[in-house]
Every structure is written in C-alpha cells, then in structure tokens.
C-alpha atoms as a PDB file:
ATOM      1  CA  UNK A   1    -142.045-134.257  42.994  1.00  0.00           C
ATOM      2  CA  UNK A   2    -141.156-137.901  43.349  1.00  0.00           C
ATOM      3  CA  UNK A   3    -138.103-137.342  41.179  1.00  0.00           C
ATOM      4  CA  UNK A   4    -136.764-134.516  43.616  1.00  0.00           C
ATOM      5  CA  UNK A   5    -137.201-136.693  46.680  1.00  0.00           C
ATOM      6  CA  UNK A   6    -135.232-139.920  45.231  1.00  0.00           C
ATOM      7  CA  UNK A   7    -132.442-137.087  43.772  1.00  0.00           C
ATOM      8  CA  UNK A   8    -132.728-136.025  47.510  1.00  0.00           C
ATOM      9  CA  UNK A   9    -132.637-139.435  49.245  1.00  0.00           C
ATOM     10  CA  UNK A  10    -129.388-140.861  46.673  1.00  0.00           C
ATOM     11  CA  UNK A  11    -127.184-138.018  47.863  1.00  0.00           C
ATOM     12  CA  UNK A  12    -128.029-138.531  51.217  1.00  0.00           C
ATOM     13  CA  UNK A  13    -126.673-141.844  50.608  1.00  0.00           C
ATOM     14  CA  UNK A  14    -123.840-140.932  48.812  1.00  0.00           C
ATOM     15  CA  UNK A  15    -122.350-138.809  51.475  1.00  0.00           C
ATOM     16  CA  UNK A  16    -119.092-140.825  53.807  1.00  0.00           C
ATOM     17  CA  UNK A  17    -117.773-140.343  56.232  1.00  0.00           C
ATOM     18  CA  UNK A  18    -120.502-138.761  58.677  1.00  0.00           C
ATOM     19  CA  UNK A  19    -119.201-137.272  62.009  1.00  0.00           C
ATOM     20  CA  UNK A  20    -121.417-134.958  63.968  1.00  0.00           C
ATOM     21  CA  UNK A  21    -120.405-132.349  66.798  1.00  0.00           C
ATOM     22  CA  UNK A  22    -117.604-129.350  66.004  1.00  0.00           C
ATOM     23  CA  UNK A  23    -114.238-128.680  65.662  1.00  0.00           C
ATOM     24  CA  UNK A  24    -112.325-125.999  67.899  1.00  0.00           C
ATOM     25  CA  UNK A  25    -108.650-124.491  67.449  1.00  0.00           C
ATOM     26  CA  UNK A  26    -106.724-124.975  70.549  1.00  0.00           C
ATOM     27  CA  UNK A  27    -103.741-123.438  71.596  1.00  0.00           C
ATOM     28  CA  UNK A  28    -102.572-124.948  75.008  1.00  0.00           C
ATOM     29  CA  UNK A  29     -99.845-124.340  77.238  1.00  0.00           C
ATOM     30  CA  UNK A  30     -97.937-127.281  78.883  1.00  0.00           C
ATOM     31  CA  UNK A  31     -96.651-128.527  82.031  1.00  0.00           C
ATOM     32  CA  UNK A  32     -93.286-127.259  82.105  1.00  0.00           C
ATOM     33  CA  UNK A  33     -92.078-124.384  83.773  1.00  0.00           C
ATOM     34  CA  UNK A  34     -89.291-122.650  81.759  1.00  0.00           C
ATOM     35  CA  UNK A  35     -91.117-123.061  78.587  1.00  0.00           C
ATOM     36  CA  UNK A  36     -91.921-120.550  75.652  1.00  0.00           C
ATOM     37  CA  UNK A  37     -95.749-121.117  76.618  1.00  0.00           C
ATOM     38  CA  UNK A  38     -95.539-119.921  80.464  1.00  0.00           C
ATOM     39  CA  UNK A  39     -93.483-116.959  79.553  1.00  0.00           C
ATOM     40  CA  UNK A  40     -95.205-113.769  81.522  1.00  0.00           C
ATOM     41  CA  UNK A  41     -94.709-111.210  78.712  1.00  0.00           C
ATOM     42  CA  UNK A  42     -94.952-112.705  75.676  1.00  0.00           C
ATOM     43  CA  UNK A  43     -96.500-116.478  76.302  1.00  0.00           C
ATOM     44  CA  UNK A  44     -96.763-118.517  72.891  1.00  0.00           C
ATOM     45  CA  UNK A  45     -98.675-121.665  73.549  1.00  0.00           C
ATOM     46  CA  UNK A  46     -98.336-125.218  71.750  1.00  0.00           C
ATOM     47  CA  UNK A  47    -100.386-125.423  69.044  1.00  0.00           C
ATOM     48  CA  UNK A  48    -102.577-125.724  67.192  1.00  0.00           C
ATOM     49  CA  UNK A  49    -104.496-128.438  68.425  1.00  0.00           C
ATOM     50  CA  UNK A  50    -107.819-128.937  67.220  1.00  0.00           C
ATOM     51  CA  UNK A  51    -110.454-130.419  69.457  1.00  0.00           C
ATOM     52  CA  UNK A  52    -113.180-132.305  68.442  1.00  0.00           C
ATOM     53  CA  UNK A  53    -116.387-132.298  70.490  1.00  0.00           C
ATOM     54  CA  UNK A  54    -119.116-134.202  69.785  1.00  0.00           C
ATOM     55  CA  UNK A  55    -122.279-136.081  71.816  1.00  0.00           C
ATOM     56  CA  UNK A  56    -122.059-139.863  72.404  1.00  0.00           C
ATOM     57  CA  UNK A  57    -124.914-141.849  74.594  1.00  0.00           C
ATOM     58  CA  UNK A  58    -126.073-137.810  76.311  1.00  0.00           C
ATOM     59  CA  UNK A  59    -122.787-137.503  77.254  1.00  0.00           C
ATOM     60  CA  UNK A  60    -120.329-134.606  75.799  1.00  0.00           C
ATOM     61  CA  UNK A  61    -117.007-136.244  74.852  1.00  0.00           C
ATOM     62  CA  UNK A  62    -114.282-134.558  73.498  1.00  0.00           C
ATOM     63  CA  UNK A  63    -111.031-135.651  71.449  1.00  0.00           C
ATOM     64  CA  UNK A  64    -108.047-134.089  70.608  1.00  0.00           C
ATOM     65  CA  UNK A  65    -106.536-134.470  66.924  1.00  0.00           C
ATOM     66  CA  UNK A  66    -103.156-133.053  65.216  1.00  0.00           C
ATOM     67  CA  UNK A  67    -103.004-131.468  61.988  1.00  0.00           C
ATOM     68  CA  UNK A  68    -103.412-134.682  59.568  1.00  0.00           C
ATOM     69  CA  UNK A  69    -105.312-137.311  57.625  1.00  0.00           C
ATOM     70  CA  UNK A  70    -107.568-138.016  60.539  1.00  0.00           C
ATOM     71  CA  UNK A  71    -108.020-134.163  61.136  1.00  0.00           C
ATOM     72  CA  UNK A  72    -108.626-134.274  57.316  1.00  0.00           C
ATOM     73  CA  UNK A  73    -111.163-137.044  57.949  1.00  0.00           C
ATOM     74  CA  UNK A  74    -113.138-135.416  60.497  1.00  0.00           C
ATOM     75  CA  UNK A  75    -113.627-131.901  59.198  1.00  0.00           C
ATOM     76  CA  UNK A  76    -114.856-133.779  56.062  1.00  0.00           C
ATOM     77  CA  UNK A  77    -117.692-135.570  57.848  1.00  0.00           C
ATOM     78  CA  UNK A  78    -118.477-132.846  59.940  1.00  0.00           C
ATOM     79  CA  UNK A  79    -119.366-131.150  56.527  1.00  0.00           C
ATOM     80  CA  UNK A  80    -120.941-134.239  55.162  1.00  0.00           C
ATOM     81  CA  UNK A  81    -122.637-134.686  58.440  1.00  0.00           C
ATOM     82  CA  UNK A  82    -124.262-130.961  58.373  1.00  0.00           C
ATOM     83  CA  UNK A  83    -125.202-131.513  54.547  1.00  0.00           C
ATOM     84  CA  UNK A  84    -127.315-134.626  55.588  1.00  0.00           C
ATOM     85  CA  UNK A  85    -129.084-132.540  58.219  1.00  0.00           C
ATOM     86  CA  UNK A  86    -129.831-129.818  55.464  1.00  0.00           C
ATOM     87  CA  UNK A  87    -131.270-132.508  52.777  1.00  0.00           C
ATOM     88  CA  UNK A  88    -133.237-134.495  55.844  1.00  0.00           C
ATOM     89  CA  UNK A  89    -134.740-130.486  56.665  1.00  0.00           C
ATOM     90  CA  UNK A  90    -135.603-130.434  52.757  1.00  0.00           C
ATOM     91  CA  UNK A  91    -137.121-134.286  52.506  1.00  0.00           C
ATOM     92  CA  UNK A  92    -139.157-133.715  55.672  1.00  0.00           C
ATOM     93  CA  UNK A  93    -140.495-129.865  54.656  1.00  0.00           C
ATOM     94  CA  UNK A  94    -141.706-131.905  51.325  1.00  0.00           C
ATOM     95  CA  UNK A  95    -142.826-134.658  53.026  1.00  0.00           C
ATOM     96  CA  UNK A  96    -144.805-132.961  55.795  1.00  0.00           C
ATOM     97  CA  UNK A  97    -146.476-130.288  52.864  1.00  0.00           C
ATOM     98  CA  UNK A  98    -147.932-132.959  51.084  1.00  0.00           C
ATOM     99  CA  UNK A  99    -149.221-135.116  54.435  1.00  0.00           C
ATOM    100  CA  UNK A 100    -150.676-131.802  55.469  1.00  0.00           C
ATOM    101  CA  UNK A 101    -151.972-130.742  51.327  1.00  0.00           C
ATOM    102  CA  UNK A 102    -153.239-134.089  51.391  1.00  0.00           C
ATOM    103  CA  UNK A 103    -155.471-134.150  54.931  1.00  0.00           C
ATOM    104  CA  UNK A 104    -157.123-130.980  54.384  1.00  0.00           C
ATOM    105  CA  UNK A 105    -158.245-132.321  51.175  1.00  0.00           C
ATOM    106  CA  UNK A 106    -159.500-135.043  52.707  1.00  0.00           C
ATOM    107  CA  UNK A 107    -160.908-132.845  55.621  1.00  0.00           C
ATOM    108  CA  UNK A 108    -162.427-130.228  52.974  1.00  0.00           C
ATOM    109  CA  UNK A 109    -164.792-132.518  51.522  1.00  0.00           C
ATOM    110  CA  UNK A 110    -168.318-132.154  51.784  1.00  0.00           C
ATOM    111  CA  UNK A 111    -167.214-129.080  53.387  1.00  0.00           C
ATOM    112  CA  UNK A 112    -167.422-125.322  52.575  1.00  0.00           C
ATOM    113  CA  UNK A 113    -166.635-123.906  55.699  1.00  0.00           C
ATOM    114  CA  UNK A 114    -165.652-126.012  58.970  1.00  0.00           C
ATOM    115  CA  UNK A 115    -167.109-122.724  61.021  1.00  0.00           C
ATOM    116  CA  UNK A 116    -170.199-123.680  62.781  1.00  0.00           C
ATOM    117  CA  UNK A 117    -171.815-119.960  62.425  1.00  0.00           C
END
C-alpha cells in the first residue's frame, strides 16, 4: 500500500504546468458598424477567442487568449491541474480508509459489541 501512495505522490509531482478554472470558445462581435459580425441576416462574429476563467483571491477573473503557445500552455495545465485533483481524491480515499481501518481497531478492543443492551 505504501508503494501505491509514493507511485501516487511522484506523479503528482511530476505534473507542470498547473492552471485551474476552464476554458470557453468565444465568438464575439466588435465595435464597428458595417462589419461582417453586425450583419442582420447572416452575422459571422470574430473568432474564435477562447476565454479563460479561473478563481484568484474569491474573486472570478477572466482572460482572454488567441489560438497559440500560451493557449497551448493553458489547456495543458488545465488537464494537468484536473489530474492532480483526481490523484489527491485517490491519496486521500487511501489515506482516510486506513485512519478510519485503523481507529475502529483501536476502538474494537476489549470490545464485542459497543451496544449497551
């Protein structure tokens, strides 16, 4: 069991970059009148953008990226960032099983039923 936690802990450590929060497709229309985007029957907005929304200090922030490296950068810890969160779930499901395996052991003894009858 030991071995599975350290194999657990040294990929959690072996994951970079780590960005948390999602990424949305935006298509947005712009400011100017006569353009493709504001056309009434067939309006084709700019795009796409992708947003990036995330949680800094309680506060929802939000950041807009073009197709590129740094997209490339942040989708990559995003999915980094949510495989951390599944090995943590793992680590801590182990960890808690064997606090909990390991108090009512020490709570069974002496004991054959904790009922008072």
């Amino acid at each position: 069991m030991e071995k599975k936690r350290s194999t657990i802990l040294e990929e959690m450590i072996q994951l970079a970059p780590l960005c948390s929060g999602r990424l949305y497709e935006r298509y947005i229309p712009c400011g100017k009148r006569n353009c493709r985007c504001r056309d009434r029957e067939n309006p084709r907005p700019h795009g796409p953008y992708y947003e990036w929304v995330r949680r800094l200090d309680g506060k929802q922030v939000g950041r807009m990226l073009r197709p590129g490296p740094a997209l490339e950068k942040v989708k990559a810890g995003i999915e980094n960032y949510n495989r951390f969160q599944d090995l943590l779930g793992s680590l801590l499901r182990r960890d808690e099983a064997s606090v909990l395996s390991a108090a009512r052991a020490v709570e069974g003894e002496g004991k054959k039923n904790s009922r008072k009858t």
